[in-house]
Protein backbone atom coordinates (compact mmCIF):
# COMPACT_ATOMS: atom_id res chain seq x y z
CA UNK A 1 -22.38 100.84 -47.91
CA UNK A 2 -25.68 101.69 -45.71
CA UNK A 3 -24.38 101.17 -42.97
CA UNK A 4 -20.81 101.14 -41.59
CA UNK A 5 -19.44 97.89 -42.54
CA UNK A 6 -15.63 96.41 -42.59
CA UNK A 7 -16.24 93.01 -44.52
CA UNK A 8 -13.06 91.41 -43.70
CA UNK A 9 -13.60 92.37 -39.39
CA UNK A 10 -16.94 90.96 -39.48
CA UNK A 11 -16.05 87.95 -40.95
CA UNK A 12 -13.04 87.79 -38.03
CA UNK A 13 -14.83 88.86 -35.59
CA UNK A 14 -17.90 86.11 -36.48
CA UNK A 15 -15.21 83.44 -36.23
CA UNK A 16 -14.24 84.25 -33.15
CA UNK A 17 -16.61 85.45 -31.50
CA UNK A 18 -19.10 82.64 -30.16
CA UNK A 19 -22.03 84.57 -29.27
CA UNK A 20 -21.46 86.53 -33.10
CA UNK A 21 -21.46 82.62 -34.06
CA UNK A 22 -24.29 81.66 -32.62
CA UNK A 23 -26.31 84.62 -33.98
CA UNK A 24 -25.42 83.48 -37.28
CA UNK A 25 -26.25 80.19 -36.68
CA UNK A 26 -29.44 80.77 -35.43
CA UNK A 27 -30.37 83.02 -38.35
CA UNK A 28 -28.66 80.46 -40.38
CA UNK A 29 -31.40 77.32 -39.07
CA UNK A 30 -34.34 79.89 -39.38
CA UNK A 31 -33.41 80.26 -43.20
CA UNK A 32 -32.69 76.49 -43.77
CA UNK A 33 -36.72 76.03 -44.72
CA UNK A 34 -36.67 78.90 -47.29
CA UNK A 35 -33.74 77.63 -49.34
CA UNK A 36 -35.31 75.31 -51.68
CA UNK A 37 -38.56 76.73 -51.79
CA UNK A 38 -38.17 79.90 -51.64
CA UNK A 39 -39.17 83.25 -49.81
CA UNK A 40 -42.93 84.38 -49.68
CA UNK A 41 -43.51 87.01 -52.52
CA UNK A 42 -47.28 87.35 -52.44
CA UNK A 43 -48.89 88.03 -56.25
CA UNK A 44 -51.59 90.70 -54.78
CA UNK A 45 -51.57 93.69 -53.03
CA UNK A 46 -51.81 94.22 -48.96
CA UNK A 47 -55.16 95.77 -48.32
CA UNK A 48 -56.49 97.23 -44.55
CA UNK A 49 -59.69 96.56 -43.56
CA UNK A 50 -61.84 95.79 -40.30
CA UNK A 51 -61.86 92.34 -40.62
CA UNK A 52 -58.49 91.35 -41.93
CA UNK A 53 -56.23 89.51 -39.74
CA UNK A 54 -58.61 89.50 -36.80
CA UNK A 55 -60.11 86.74 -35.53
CA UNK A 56 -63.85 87.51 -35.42
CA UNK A 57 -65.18 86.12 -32.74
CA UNK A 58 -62.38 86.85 -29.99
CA UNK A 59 -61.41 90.20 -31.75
CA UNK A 60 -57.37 89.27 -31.44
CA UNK A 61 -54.79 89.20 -33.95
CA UNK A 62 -55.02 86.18 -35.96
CA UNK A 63 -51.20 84.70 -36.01
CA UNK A 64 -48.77 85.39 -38.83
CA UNK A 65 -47.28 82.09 -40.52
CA UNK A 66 -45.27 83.08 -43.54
CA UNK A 67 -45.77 79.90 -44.85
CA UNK A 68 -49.62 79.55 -44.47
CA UNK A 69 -51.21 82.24 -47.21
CA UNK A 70 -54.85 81.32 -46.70
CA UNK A 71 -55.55 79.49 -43.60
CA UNK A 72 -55.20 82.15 -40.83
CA UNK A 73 -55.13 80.54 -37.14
CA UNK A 74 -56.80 82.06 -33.93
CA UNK A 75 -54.69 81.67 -30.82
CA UNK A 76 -57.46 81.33 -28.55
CA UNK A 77 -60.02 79.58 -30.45
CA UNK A 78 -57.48 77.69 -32.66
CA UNK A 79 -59.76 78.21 -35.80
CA UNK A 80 -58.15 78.39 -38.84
CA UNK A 81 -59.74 81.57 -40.99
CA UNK A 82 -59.32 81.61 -44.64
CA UNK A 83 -61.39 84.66 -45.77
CA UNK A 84 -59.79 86.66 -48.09
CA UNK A 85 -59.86 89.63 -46.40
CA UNK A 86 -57.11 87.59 -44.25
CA UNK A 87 -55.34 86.48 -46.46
CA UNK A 88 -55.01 90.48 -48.00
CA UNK A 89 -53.61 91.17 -44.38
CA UNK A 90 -50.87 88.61 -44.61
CA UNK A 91 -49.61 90.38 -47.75
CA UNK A 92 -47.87 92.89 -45.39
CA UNK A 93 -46.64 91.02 -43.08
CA UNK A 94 -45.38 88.57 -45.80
CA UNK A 95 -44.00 91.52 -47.40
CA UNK A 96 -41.63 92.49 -45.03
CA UNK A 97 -41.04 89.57 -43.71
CA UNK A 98 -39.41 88.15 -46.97
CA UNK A 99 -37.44 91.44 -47.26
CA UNK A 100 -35.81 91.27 -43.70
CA UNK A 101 -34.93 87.44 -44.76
CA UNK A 102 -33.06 88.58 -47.82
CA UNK A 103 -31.29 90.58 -45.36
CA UNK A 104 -30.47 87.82 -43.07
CA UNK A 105 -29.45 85.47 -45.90
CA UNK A 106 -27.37 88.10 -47.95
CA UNK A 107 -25.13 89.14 -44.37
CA UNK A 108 -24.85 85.48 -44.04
CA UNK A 109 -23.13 84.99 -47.41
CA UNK A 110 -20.91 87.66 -47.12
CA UNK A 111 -19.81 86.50 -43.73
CA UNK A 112 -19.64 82.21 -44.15
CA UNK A 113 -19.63 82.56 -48.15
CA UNK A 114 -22.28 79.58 -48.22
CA UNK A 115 -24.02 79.81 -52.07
CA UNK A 116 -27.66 78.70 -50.65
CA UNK A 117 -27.27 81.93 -48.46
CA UNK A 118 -26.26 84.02 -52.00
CA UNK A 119 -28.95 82.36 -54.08
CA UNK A 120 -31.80 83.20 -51.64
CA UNK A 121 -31.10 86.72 -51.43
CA UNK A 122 -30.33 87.20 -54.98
CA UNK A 123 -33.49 84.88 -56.09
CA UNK A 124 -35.69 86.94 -53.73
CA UNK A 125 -34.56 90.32 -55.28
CA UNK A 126 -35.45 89.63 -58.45
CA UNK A 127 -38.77 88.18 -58.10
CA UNK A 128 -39.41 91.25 -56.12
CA UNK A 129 -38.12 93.46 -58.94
CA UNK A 130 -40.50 91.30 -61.73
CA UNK A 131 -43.27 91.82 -59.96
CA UNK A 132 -43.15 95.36 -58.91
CA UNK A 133 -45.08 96.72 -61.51
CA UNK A 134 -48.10 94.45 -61.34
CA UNK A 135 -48.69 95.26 -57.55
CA UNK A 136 -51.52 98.71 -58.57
CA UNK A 137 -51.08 101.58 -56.76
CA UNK A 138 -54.68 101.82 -55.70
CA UNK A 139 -56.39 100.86 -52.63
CA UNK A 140 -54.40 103.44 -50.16
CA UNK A 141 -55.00 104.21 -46.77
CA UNK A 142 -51.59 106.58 -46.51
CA UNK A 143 -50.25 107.78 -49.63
CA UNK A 144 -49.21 105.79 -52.38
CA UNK A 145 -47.56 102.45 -52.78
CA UNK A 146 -47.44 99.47 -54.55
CA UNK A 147 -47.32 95.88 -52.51
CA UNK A 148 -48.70 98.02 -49.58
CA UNK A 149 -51.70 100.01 -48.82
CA UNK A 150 -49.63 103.20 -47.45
CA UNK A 151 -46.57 104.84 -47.89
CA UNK A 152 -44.59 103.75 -44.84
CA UNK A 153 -44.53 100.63 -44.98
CA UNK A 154 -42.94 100.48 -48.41
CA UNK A 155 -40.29 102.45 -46.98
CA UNK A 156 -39.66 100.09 -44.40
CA UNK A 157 -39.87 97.38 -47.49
CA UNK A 158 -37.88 99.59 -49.77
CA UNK A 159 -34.81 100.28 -46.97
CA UNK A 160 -34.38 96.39 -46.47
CA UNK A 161 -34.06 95.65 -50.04
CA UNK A 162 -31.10 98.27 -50.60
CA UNK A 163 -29.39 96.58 -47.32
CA UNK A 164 -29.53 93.11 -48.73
CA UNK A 165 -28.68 94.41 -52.88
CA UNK A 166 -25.65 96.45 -50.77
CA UNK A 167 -24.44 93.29 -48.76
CA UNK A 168 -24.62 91.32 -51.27
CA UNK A 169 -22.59 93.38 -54.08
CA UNK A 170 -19.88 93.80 -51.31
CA UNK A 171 -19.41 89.83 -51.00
CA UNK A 172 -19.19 90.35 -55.07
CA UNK A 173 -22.38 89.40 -55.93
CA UNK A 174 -23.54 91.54 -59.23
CA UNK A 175 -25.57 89.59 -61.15
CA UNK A 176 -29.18 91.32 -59.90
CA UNK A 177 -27.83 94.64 -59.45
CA UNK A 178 -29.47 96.13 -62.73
CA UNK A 179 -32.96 94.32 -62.49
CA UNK A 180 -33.39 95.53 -59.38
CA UNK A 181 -32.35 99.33 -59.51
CA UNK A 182 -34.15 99.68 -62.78
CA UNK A 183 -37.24 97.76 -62.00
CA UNK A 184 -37.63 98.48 -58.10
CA UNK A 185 -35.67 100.80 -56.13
CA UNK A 186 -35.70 103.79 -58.81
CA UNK A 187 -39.50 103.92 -59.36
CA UNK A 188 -40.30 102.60 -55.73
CA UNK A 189 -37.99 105.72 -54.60
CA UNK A 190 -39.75 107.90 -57.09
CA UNK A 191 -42.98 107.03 -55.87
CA UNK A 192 -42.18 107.22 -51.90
CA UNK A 193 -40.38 110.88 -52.49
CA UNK A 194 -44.06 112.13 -54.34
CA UNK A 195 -45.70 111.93 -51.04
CA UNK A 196 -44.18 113.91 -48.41
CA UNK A 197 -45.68 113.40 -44.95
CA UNK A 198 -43.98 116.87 -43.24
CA UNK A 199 -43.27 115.91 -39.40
CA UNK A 200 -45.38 112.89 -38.93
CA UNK A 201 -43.19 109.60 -37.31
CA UNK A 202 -43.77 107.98 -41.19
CA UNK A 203 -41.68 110.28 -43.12
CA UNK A 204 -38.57 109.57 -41.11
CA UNK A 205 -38.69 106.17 -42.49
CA UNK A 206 -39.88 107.80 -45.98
CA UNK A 207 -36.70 109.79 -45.85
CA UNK A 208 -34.39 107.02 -45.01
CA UNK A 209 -35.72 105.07 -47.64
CA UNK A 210 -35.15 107.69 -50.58
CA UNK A 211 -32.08 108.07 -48.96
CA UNK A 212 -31.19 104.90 -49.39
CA UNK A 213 -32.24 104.56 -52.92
CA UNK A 214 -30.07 107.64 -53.44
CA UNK A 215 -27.05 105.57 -52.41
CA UNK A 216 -27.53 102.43 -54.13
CA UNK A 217 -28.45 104.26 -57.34
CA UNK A 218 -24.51 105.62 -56.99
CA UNK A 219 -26.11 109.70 -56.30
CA UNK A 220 -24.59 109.72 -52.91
CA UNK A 221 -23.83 113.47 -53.29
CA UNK A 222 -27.36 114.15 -53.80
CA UNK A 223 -28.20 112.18 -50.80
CA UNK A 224 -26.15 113.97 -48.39
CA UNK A 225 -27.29 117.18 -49.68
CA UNK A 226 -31.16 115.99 -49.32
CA UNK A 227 -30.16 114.85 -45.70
CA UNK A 228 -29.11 118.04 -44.41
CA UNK A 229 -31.75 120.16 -45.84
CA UNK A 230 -34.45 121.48 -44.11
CA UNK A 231 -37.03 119.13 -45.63
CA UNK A 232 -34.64 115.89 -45.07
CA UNK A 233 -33.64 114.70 -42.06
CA UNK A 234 -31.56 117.01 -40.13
CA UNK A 235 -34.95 119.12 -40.26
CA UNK A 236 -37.32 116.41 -39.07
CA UNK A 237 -34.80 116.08 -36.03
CA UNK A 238 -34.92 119.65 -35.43
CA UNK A 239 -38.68 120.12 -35.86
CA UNK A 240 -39.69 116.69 -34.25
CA UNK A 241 -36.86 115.86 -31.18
CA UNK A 242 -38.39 117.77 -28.10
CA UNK A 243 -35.63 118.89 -25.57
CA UNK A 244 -35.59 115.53 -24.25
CA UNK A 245 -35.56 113.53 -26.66
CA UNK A 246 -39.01 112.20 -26.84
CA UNK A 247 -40.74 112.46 -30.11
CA UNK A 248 -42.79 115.51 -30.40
CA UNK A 249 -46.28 112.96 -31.39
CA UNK A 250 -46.33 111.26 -28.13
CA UNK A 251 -44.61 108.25 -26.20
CA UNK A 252 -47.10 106.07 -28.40
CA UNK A 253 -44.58 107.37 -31.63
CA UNK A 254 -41.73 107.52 -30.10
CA UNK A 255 -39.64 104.14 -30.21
CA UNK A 256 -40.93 103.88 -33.72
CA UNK A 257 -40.04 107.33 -34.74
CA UNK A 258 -36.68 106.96 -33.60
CA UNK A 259 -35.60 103.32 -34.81
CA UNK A 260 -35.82 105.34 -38.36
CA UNK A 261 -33.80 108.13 -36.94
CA UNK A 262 -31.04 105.79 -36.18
CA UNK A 263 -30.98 104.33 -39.87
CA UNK A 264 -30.67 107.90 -40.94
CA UNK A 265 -28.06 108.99 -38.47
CA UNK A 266 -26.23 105.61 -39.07
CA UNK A 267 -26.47 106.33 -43.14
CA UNK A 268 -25.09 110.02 -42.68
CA UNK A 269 -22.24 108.84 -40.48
CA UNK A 270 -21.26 106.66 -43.49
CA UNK A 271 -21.19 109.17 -45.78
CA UNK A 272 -19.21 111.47 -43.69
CA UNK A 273 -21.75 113.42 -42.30
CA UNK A 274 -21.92 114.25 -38.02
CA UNK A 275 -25.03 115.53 -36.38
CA UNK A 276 -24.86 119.23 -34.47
CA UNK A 277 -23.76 118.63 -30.99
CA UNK A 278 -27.34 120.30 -29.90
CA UNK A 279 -29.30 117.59 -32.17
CA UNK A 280 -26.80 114.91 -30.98
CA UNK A 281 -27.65 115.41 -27.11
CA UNK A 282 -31.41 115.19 -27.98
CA UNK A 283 -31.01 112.16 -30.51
CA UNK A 284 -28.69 109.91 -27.84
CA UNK A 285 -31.29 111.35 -24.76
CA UNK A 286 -33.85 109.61 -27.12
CA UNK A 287 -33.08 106.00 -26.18
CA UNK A 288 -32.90 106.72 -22.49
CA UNK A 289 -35.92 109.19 -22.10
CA UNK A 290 -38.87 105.98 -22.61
CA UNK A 291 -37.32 103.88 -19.75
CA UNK A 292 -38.00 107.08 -17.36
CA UNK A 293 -41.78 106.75 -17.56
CA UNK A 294 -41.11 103.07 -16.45
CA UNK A 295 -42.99 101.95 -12.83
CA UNK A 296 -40.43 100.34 -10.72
């Protein structure tokens, strides 16, 4: 597993447990529109430019439907924008949001064993995997990538898919396991590992996503040994934690920097790996240390 996970406690403890119940529900309603139709894999690339996603008279973020590919909507003027400079924006967000649904849907199975749940995530894996190779990796702001236009984000991307392939193979689910390792997660790792950002906030999530990849590909070994070096992860902690925590780039970094941090400490704990005490202190003062700049 990813993350640490006791199948049989969760599913317990989701019985049980009303409020665990009512998160499942919840996540359960906002997947009941997806199930026939299907999650939002876009057929082009995400490209950045000035325009995209903005409305251009107001100058605000146009709002993100995942089920509205060309018609964009301002919130203030309540304009509808279908440009395709737009619609080249929504890619992303489309992207990752169909990623984190597979998530949602393949936790769901495991926990309530409902098929729909199964068939979703599974369905949405493979159509990812089939169309990896026709996304170009050209068109870059930040390294390379395919369905994005820099490195990063297909990390993010990248580390969601293994989740939901990992939860879903643990409620014995197999049946996509090969398309997708083959297809996606090797050459997506492959790719993400060629570009190697040094101490920047985006190569925490790089790392977490090749080590990821490392895991579901069965090289766990090799992942743990990557983690400690002084490239991996251990040695962005060391180089980019500051004595209190904070992330070395600035408040502005920070929170993002180190929800990536806790995917990789959470990944090395499963594989039997513990931080130094002195890298533990700074990682734990890390989610106190951006509530002390907070007015009263």
């Amino acid at each position: 597993m990813l993350l640490p996970f006791d199948p049989n406690t969760r599913r317990a403890d989701t019985a049980k447990d009303t409020s665990l119940g009512a998160i499942a529900d919840g996540l359960a309603r906002e997947l009941a529109p997806w199930r026939s139709t299907g999650l939002p894999i876009p057929v082009g690339k995400a490209k950045l430019t000035r325009v995209g996603g903005r409305c251009p008279v107001h100058g605000i973020p146009l709002d993100f439907d995942p089920s509205s590919p060309h018609a964009h909507r301002c919130g203030r003027c309540a304009t509808d924008y279908t440009d395709r400079e737009h619609h080249d924006w929504w890619v992303m967000g489309a992207q990752l949001f169909s990623a984190e649904r597979a998530v949602h849907a393949a936790a769901l199975f495991l926990l309530r064993g409902d098929e729909s749940h199964r068939d979703l995530a599974a369905r949405t894996l493979r159509e990812f995997a089939e169309r990896y190779e026709s996304w170009p990796n050209r068109d870059n702001v930040l390294g390379p990538t395919r369905p994005f236009f820099s490195t990063y984000l297909e990390s993010i991307w990248l580390i969601n898919i293994c989740h939901a392939l990992t939860l879903l193979e643990a409620a014995g689910e197999h049946r996509c396991g090969g398309v997708v390792r083959d297809r996606l997660i090797a050459p997506s790792s492959t790719l993400i590992d060629s570009y190697h950002e040094g101490r920047s906030n985006r190569q925490v999530w790089n790392e977490v996503a090749v080590l990821s990849a490392l895991s579901v590909l069965d090289k766990a070994p090799q992942a743990r040994q990557r983690a400690e070096s002084d490239r991996g992860l251990l040695g962005i902690m060391r180089e980019g934690l500051l004595d209190d925590g904070t992330w070395f780039e600035g408040e502005n970094y920070h929170q993002f920097a180190h929800r990536g941090l806790w995917y990789g400490v959470q990944f090395m704990r499963t594989h039997g790996g513990e931080l130094p005490s002195a890298l533990q202190a700074k990682y734990t003062a890390g989610f106190v240390t951006p509530f002390a700049a907070l007015l009263p």
